[in-house]
Protein backbone atom coordinates (compact mmCIF):
# COMPACT_ATOMS: atom_id res chain seq x y z
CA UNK A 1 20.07 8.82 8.08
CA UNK A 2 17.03 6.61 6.80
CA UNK A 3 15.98 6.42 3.51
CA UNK A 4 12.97 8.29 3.85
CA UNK A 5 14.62 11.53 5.78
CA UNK A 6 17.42 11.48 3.38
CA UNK A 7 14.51 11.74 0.12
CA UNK A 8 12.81 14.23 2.03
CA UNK A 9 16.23 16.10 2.60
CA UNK A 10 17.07 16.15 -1.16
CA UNK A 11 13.60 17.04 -1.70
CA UNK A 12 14.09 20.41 0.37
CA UNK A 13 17.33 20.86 -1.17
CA UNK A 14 16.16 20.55 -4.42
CA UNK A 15 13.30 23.22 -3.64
CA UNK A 16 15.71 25.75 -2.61
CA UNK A 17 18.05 25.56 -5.48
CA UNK A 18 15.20 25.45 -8.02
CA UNK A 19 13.93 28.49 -6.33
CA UNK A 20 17.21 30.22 -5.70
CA UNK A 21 18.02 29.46 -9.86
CA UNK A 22 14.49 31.26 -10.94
CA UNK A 23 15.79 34.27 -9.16
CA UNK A 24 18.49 34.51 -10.87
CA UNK A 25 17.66 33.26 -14.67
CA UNK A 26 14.90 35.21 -14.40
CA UNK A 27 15.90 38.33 -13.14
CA UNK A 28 18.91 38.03 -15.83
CA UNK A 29 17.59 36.76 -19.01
CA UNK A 30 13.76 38.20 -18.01
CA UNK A 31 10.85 36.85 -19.80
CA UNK A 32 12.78 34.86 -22.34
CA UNK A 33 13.76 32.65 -19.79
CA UNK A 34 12.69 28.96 -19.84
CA UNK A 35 12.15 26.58 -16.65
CA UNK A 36 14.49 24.76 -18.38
CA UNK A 37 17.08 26.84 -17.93
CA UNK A 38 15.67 27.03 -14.37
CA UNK A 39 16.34 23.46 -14.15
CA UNK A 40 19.71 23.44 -15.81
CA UNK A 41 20.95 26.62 -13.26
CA UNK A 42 19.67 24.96 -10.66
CA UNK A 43 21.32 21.86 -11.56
CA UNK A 44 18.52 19.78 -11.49
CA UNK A 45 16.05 17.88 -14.84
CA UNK A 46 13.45 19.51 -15.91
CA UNK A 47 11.06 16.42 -14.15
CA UNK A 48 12.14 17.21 -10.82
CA UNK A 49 11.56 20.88 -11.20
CA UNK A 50 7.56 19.92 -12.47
CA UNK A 51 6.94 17.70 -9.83
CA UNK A 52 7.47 20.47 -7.21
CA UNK A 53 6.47 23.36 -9.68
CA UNK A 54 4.26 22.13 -12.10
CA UNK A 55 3.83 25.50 -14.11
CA UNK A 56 5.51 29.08 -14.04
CA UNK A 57 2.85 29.85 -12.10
CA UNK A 58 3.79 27.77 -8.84
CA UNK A 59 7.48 28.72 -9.51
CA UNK A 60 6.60 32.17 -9.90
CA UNK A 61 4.42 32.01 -6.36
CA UNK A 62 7.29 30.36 -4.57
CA UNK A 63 9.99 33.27 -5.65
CA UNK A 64 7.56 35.61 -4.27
CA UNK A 65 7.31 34.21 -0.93
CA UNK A 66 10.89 33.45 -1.03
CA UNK A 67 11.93 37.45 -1.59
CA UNK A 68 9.24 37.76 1.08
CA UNK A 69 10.40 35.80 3.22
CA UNK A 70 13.86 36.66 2.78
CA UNK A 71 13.90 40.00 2.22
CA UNK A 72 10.65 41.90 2.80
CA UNK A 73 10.38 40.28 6.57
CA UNK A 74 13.28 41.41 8.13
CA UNK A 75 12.27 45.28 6.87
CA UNK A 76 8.74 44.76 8.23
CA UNK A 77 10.02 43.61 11.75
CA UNK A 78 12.24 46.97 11.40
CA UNK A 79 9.30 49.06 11.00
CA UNK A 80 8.06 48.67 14.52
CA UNK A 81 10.83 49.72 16.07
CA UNK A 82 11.65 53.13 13.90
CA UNK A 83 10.82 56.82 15.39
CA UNK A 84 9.65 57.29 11.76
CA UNK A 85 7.22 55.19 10.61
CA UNK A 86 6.25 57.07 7.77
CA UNK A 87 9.79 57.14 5.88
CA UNK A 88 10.18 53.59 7.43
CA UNK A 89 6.78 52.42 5.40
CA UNK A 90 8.33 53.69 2.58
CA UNK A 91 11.27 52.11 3.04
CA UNK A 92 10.01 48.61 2.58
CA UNK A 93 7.58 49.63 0.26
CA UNK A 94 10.44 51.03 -2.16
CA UNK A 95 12.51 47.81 -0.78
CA UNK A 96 9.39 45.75 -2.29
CA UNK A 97 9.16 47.53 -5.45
CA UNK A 98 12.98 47.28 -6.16
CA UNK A 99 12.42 43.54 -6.10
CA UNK A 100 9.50 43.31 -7.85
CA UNK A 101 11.04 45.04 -10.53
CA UNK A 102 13.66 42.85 -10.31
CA UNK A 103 12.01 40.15 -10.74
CA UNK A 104 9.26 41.48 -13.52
CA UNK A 105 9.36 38.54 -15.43
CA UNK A 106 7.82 36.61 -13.02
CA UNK A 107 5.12 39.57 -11.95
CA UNK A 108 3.12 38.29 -15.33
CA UNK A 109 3.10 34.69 -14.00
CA UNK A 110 1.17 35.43 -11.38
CA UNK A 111 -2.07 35.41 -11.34
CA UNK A 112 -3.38 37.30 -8.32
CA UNK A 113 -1.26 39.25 -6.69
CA UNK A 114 -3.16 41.18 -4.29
CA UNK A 115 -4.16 37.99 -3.01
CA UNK A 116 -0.39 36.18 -2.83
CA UNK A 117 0.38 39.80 -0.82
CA UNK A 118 -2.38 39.54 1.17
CA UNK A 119 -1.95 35.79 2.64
CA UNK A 120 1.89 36.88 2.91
CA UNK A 121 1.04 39.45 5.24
CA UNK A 122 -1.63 37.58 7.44
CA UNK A 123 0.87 35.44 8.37
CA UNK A 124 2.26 38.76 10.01
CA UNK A 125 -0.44 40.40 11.10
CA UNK A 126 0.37 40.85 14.06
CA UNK A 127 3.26 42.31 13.36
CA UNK A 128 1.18 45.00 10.50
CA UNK A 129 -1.01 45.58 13.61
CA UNK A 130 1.26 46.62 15.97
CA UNK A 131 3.05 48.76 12.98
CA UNK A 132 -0.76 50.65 11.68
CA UNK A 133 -1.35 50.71 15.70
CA UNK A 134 1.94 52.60 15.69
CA UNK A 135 1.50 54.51 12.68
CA UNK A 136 -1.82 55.67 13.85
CA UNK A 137 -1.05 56.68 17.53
CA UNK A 138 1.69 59.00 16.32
CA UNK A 139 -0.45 60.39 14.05
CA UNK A 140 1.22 58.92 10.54
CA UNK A 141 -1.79 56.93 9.03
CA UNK A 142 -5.09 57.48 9.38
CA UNK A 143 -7.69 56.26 12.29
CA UNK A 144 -9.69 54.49 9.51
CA UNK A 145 -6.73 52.17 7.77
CA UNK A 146 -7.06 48.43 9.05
CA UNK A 147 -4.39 45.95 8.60
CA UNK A 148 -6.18 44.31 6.20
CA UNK A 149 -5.89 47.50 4.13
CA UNK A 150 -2.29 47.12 3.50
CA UNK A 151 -1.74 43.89 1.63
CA UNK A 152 -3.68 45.64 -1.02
CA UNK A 153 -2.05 48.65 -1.00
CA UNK A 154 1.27 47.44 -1.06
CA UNK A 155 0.54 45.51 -3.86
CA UNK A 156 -1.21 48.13 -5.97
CA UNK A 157 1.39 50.47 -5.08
CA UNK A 158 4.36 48.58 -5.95
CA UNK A 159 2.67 47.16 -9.26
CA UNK A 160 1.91 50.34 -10.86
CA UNK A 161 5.73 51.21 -9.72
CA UNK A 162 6.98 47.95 -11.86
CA UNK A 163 4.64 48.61 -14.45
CA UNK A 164 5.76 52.18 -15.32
CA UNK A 165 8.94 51.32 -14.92
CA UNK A 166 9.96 54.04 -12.95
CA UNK A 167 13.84 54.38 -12.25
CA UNK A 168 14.62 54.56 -8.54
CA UNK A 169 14.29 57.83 -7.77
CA UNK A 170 11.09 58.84 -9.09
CA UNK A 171 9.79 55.48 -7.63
CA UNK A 172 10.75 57.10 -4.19
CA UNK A 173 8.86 60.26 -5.11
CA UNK A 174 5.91 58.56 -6.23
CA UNK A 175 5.37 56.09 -3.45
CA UNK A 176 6.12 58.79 -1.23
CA UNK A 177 2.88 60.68 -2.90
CA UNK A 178 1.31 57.79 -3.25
CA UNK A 179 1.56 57.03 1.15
CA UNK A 180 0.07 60.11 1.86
CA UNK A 181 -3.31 59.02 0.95
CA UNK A 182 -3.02 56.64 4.29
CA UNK A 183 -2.39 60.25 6.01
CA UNK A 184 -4.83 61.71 8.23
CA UNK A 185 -4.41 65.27 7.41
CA UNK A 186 -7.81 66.36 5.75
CA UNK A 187 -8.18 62.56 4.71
CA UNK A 188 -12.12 61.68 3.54
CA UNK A 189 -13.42 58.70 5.71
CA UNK A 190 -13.38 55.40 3.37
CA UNK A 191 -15.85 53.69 1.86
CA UNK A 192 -16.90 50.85 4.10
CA UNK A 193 -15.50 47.77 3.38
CA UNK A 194 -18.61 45.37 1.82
């Protein structure tokens, strides 16, 4: 293998453990954790870590898309193919929630959310289509909801579910109350978007 592929290589590797090790240090020691002990768990110095994460910020980004990748994804794709949408959006909803919380220490790191969630899901939106399409036709969520809708939602929802700390179960119940203001039953017709 050349030089250069070999760098690049240990560069990727290096990327994945770093970002592997923040799941874990932070989800276990929370917000007293340190990148430092990011870089020690991931068994890497402290300068490689800050030359591809240069503040708890970018770290904090990267976990994100790495549970979303990893984790929030595969749930999506099995939304589309449920007879239940409904219980199936608050499946990964919950699913999203439970990892947020999980990973709370890094929730304060980041610095817009909605946003991170929103460019997350565009690079599915044609998945989220098809899935409000779905939703809609069956009579689940509401004519008016557009995909661009539920980035924000999702985030707002699961936020306020981290925020209050809410044990499992009640977090079901809530987002379950929460969802039904995408229902059409005797729904108000939204604002328009400006």
């Amino acid at each position: 293998m050349p030089t250069a592929d070999r760098r690049r290589a240990d560069a990727f590797a290096n990327v994945n453990r770093i970002i592997a090790a923040a799941r874990e240090v932070f989800a276990s020691k929370g917000a007293a954790a340190t990148l430092s002990q990011v870089a020690a768990h991931a068994g890497v110095g402290n300068a490689t870590l800050y030359r591809h994460f240069p503040n708890r910020q970018s770290l904090a980004a990267a976990v994100y898309e790495d549970v979303f990748a990893t984790e929030v994804e595969p749930a999506i794709i099995s939304l589309i193919e449920t007879d239940a949408p409904r219980e199936a959006f608050i499946d990964v909803i919950e699913k999203i929630a439970d990892l947020m919380y999980a990973q709370r220490p890094l929730l304060s790191s980041l610095d817009h959310l909605a946003e991170l969630t929103a460019r997350l899901f565009s690079s599915k939106r044609e998945l989220l289509e098809a899935l409000v399409k779905h939703g809609q036709s069956v009579g689940d969520l509401r004519p008016d909801l557009t995909v661009d809708d539920v980035p924000t939602f999702v985030a707002m929802v699961t936020a306020a579910s981290v925020a209050l700390e809410q044990p499992p179960e009640l977090r079901r119940r809530y987002l379950s109350l929460m969802l039904d203001a995408l229902n059409p039953a005797d729904a108000q017709s939204l604002p328009p978007l400006s």
